[in-house]
C-alpha atoms as a PDB file:
ATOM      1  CA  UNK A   1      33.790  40.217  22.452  1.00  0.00           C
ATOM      2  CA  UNK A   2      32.907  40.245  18.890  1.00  0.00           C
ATOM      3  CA  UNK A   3      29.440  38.568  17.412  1.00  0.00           C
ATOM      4  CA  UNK A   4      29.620  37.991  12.987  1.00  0.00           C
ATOM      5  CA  UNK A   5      33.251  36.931  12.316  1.00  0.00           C
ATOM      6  CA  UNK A   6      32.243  35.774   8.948  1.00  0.00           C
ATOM      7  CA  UNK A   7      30.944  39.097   8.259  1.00  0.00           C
ATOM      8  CA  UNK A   8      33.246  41.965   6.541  1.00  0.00           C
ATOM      9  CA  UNK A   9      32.653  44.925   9.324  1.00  0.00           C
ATOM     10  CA  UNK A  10      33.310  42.270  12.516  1.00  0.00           C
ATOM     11  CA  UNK A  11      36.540  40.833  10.277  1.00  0.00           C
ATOM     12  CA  UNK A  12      37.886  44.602   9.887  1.00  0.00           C
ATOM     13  CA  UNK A  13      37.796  45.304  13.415  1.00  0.00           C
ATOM     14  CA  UNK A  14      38.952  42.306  14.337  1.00  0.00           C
ATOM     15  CA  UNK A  15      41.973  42.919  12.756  1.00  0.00           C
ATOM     16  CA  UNK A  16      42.485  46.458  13.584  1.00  0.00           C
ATOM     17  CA  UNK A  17      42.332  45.629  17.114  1.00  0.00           C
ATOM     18  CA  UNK A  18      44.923  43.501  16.736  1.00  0.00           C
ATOM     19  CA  UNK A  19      47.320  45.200  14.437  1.00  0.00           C
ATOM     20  CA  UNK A  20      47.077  48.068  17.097  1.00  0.00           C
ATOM     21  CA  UNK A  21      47.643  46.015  20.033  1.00  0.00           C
ATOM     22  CA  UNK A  22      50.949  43.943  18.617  1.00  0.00           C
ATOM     23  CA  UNK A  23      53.035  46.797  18.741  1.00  0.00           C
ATOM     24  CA  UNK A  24      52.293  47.430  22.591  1.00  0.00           C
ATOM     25  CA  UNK A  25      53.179  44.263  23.851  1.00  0.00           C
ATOM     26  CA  UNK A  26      49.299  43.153  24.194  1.00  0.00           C
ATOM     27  CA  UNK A  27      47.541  39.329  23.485  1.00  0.00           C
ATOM     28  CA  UNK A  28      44.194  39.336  21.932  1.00  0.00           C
ATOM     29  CA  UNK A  29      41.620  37.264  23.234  1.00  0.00           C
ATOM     30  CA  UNK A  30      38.420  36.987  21.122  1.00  0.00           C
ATOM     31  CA  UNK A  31      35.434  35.411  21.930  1.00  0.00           C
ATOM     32  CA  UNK A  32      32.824  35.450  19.510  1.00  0.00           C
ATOM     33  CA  UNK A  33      28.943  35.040  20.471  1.00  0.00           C
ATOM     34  CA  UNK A  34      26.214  33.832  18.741  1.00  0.00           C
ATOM     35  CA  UNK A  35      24.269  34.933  15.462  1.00  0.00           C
ATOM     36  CA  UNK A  36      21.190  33.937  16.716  1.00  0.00           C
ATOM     37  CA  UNK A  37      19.885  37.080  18.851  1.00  0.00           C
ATOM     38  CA  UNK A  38      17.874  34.673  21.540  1.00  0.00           C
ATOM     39  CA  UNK A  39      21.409  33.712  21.996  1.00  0.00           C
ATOM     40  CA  UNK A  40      23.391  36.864  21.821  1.00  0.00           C
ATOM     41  CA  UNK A  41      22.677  38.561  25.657  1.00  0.00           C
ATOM     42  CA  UNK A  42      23.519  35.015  27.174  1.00  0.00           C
ATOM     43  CA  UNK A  43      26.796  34.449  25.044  1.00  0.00           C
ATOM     44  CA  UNK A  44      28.143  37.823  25.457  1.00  0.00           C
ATOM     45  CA  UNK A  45      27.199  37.431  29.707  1.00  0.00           C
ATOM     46  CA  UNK A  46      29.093  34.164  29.782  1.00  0.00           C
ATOM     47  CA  UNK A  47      32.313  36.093  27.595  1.00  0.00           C
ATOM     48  CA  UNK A  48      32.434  38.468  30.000  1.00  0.00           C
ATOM     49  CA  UNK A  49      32.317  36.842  32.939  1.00  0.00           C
ATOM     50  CA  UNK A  50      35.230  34.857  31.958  1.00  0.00           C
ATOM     51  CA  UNK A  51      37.279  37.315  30.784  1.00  0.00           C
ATOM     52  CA  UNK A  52      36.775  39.517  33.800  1.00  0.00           C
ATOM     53  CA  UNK A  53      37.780  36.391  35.714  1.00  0.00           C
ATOM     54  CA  UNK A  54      40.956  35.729  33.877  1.00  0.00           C
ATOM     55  CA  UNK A  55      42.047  39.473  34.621  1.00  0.00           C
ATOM     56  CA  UNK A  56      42.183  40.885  31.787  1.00  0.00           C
ATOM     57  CA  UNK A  57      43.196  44.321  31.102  1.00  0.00           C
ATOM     58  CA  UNK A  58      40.749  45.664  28.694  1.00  0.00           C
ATOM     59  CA  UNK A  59      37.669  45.010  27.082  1.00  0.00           C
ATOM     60  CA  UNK A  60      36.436  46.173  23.318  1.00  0.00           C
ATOM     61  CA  UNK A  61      33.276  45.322  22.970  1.00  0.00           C
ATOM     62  CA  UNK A  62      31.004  44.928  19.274  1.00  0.00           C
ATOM     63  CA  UNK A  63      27.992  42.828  20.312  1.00  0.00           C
ATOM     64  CA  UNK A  64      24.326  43.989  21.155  1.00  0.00           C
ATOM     65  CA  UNK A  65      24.972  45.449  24.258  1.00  0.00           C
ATOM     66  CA  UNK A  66      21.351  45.209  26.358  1.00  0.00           C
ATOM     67  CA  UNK A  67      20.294  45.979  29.696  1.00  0.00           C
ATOM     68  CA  UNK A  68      20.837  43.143  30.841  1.00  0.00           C
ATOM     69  CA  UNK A  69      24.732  42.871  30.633  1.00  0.00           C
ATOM     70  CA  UNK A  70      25.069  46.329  31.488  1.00  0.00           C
ATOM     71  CA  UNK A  71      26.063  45.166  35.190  1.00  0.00           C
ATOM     72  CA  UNK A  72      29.043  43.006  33.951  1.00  0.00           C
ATOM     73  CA  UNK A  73      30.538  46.226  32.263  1.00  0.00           C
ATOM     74  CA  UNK A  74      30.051  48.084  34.876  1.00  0.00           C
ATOM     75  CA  UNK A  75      31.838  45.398  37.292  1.00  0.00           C
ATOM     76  CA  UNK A  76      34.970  45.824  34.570  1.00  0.00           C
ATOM     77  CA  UNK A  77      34.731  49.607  34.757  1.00  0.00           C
ATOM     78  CA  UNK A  78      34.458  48.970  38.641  1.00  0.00           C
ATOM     79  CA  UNK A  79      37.528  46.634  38.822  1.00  0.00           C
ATOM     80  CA  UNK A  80      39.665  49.069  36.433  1.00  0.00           C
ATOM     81  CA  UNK A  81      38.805  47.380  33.497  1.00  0.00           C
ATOM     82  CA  UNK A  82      38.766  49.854  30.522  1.00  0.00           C
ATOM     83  CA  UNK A  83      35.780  49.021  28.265  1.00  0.00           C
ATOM     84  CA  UNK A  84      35.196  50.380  25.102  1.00  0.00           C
ATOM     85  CA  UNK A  85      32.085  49.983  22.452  1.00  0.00           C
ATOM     86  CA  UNK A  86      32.019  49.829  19.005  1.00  0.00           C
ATOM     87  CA  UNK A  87      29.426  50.520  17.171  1.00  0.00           C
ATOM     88  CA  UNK A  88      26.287  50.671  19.441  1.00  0.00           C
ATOM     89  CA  UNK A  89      26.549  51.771  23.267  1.00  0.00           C
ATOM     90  CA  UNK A  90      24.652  51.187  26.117  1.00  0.00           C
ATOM     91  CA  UNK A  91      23.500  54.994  27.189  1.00  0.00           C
ATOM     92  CA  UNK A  92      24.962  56.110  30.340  1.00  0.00           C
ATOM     93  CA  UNK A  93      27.758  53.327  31.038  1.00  0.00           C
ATOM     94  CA  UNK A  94      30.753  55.402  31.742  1.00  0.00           C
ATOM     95  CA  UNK A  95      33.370  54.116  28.781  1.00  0.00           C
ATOM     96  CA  UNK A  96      34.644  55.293  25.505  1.00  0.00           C
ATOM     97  CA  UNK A  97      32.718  54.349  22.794  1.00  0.00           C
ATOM     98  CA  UNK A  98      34.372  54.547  18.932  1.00  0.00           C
ATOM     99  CA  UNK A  99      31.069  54.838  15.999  1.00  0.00           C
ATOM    100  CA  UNK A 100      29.956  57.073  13.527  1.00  0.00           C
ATOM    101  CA  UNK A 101      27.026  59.693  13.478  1.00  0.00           C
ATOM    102  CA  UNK A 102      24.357  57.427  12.561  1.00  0.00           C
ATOM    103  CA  UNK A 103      21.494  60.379  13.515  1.00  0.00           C
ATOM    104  CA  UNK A 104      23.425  62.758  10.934  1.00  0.00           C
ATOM    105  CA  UNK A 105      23.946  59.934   8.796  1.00  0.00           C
ATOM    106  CA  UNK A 106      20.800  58.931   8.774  1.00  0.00           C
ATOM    107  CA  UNK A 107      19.523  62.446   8.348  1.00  0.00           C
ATOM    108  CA  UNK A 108      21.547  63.485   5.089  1.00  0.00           C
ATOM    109  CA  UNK A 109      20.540  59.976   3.327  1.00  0.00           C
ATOM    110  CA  UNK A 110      16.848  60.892   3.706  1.00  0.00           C
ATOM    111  CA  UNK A 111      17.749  64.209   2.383  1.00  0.00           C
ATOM    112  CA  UNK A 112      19.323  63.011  -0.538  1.00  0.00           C
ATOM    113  CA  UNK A 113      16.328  60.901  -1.107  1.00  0.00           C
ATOM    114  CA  UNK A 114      14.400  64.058  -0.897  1.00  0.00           C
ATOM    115  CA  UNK A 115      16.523  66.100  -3.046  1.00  0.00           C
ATOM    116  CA  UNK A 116      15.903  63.520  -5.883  1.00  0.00           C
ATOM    117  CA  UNK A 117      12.299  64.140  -5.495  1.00  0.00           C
ATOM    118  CA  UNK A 118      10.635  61.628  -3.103  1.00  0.00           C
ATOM    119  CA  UNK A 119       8.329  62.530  -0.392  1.00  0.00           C
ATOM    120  CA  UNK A 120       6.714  59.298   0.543  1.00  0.00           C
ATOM    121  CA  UNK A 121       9.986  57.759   2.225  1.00  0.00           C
ATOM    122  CA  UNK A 122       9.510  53.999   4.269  1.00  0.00           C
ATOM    123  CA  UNK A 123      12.117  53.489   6.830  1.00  0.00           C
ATOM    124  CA  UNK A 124      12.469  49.660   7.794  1.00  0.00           C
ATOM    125  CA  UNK A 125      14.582  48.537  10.520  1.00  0.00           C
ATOM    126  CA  UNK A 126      14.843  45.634  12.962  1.00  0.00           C
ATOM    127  CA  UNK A 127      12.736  44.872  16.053  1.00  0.00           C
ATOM    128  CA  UNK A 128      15.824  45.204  18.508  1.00  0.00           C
ATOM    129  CA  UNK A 129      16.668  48.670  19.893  1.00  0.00           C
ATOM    130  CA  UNK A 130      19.838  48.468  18.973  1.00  0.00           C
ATOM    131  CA  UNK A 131      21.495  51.895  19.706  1.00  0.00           C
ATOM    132  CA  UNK A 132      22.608  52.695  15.814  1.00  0.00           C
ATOM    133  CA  UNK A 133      18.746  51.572  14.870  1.00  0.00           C
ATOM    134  CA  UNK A 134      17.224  54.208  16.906  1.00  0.00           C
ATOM    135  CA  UNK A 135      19.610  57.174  15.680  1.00  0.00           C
ATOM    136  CA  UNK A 136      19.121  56.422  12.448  1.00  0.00           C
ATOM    137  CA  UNK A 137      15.039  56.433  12.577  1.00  0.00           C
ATOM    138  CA  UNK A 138      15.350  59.597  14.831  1.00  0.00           C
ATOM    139  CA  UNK A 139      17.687  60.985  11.929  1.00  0.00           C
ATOM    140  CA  UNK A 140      15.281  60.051   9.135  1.00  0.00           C
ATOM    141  CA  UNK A 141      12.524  61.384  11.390  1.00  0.00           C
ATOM    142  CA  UNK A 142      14.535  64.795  11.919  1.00  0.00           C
ATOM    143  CA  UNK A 143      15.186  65.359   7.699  1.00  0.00           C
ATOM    144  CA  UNK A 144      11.264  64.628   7.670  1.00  0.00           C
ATOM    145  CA  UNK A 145      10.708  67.189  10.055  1.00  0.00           C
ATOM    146  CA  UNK A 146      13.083  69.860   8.461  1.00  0.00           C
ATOM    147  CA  UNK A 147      11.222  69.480   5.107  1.00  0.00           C
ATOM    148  CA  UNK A 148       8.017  69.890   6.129  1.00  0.00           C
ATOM    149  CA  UNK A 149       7.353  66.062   5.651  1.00  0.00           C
ATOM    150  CA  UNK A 150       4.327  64.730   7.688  1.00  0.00           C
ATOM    151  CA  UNK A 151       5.893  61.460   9.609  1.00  0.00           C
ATOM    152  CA  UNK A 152       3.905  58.514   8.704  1.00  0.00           C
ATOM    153  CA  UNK A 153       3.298  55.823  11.282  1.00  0.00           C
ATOM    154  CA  UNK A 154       2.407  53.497   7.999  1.00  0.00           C
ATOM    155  CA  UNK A 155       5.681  53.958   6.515  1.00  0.00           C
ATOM    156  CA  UNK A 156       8.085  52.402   9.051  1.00  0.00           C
ATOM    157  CA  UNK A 157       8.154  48.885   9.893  1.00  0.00           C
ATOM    158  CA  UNK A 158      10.631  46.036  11.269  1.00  0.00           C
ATOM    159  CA  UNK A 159      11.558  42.901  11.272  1.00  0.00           C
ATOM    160  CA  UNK A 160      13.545  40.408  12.777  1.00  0.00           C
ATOM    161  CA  UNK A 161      17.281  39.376  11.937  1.00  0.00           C
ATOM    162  CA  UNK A 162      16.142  35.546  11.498  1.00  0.00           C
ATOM    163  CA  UNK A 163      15.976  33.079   8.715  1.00  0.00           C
ATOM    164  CA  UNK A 164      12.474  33.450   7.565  1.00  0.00           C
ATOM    165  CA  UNK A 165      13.916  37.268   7.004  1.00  0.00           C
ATOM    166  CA  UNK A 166      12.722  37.352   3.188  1.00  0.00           C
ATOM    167  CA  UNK A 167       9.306  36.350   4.038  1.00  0.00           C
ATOM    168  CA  UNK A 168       8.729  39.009   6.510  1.00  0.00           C
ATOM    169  CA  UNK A 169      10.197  41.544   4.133  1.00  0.00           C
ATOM    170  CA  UNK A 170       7.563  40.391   1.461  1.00  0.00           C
ATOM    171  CA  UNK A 171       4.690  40.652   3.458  1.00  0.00           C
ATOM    172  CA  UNK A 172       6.208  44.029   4.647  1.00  0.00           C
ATOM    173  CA  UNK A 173       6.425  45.580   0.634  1.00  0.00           C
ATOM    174  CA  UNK A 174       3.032  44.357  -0.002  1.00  0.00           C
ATOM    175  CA  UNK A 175       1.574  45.999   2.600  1.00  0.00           C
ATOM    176  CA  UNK A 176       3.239  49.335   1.757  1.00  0.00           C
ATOM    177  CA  UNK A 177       1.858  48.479  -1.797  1.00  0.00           C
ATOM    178  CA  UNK A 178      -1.823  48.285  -0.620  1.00  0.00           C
ATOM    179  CA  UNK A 179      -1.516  51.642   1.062  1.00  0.00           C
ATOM    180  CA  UNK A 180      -3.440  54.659  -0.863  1.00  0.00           C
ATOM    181  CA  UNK A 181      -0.038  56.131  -0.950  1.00  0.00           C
ATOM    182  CA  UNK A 182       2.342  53.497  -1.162  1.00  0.00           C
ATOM    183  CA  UNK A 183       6.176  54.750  -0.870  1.00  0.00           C
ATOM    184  CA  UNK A 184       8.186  55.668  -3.443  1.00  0.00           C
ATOM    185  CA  UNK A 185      11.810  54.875  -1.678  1.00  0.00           C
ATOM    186  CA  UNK A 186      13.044  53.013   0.763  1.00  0.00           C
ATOM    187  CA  UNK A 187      15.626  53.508   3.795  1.00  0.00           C
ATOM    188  CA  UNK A 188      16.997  50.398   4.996  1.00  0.00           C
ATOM    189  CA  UNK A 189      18.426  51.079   8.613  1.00  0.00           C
ATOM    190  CA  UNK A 190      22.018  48.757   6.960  1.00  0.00           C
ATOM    191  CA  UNK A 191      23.349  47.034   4.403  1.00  0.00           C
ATOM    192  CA  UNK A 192      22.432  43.923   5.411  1.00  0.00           C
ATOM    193  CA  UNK A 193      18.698  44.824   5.254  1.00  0.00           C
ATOM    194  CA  UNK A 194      19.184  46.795   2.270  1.00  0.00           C
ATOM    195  CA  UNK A 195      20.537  43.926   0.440  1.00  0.00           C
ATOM    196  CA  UNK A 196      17.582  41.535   1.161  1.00  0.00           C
ATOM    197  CA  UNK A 197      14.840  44.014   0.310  1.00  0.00           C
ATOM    198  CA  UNK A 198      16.605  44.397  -3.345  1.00  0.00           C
ATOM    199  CA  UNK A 199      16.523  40.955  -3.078  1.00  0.00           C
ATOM    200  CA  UNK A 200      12.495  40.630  -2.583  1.00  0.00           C
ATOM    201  CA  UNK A 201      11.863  43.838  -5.075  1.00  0.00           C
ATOM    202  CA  UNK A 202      13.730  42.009  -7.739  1.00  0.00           C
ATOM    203  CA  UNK A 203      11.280  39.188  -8.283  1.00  0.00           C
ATOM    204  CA  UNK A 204       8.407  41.968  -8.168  1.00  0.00           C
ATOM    205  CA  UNK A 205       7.574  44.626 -11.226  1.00  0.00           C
ATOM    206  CA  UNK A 206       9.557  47.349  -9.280  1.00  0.00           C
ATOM    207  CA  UNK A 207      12.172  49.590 -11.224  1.00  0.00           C
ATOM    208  CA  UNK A 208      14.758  49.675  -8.501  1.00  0.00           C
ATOM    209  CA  UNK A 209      17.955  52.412  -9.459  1.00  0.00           C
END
C-alpha cells in the first residue's frame, strides 16, 4: 500500500520491492491511495481490507499510518500476516519497520546550521503527526538544547500538504519577518516543503544560499 506513485521516493520503493520479491517466486500487488490526506486513512482502510481478504502473504506498507487503521494491521499481524512500514510507523504495532534516523538526522542538520553561525533557527513542518515529522522537530529541538539555544515557540510553525500550500507558506515568512527577531535559517521538516518555501523566498528580497 503505497500513496505518491508519481513521486521519486514512492517510485524507488516501488521498485525495490519488486526487484526483491521476483527472485522468490512472489506477485506484487500495489494499491495506491489518495494524495489528498482527507482521503488517505479511508483509502489505505479500504486497501487493506481487501488485501487481507484476498490472503495475502505480506504487507509493506508507505502511507500515513494513523490510529485509526492501526486495528487492520493488527488483524494482519493477528492472522500471520507479516507487515512491515516504511518510512513512518505507528508506535507500538508489533512489525518491522525499515527508515532512517530522522531524530539524529534532524539533530546534525540544525547543527550544521549552527556551526555556520545561526542561532535564530525556524523549523516548519506539516499539521499531521506523521511519525518522521515529530522526530525530526524533537531532533531540531535536542541540537537547540545541546547548544544552549532557548527553544522558541515563535519559530516553528505548520502547514497543511494542500493546494493553497504557497499561500500558507507566505503568510507563514511574513510573520517570522514581523517578529523582533525574525530567523535567520530555515529547517524544512522535507524536501517537498523545502522546495516550496525557496519557492515563496524567491519572489521576496531574501539572499537564499
Amino acid at each position: 500500500v503505497i500513496y505518491g506513485m508519481a513521486h521519486g521516493g514512492a517510485m524507488s520503493i516501488f521498485q525495490g520491492a519488486a526487484s526483491a520479491i521476483q527472485f522468490d517466486g512472489f506477485h506484487l500487488v500495489v494499491a495506491e491511495t489518495s494524495q489528498n490526506i482527507h482521503r488517505r486513512t479511508e483509502d489505505e482502510a479500504k486497501h487493506i481490507r481487501a488485501l487481507i481478504d484476498k490472503g495475502i502473504q505480506g504487507l509493506i506498507i508507505y502511507t500515513e499510518p494513523t490510529d485509526q487503521n492501526r486495528g487492520l494491521l493488527e488483524e494482519a499481524l493477528v492472522k500471520g500476516i507479516p507487515v512491515v512500514q516504511i518510512d513512518r510507523y505507528l508506535e507500538g504495532l508489533a512489525c518491522d519497520y525499515v527508515g532512517i534516523e530522522n531524530a539524529l538526522a534532524a539533530k546534525e542538520m540544525t547543527e550544521h546550521l549552527i556551526e555556520v553561525g545561526h542561532q535564530l533557527i525556524a523549523f516548519l513542518s506539516f499539521h499531521y503527526a506523521a511519525s518522521t515529522c515529530k522526530e525530526r522537530e524533537q531532533g531540531y529541538r535536542d541540537a537547540l538544547e545541546q547548544h544552549n539555544i532557548p527553544f522558541d515557540h515563535a519559530l516553528v510553525a505548520y502547514c497543511n500538504p494542500a493546494p493553497d500550500r504557497i499561500s500558507a507558506i507566505t503568510r507563514i515568512l511574513q510573520q517570522w519577518k514581523t517578529l523582533a527577531e525574525p530567523p535567520t535559517a530555515i529547517f524544512a521538516v522535507n524536501d517537498e516543503l523545502a522546495l516550496a518555501v525557496s519557492r515563496v523566498l524567491s519572489g521576496l528580497p531574501v539572499r537564499v544560499p
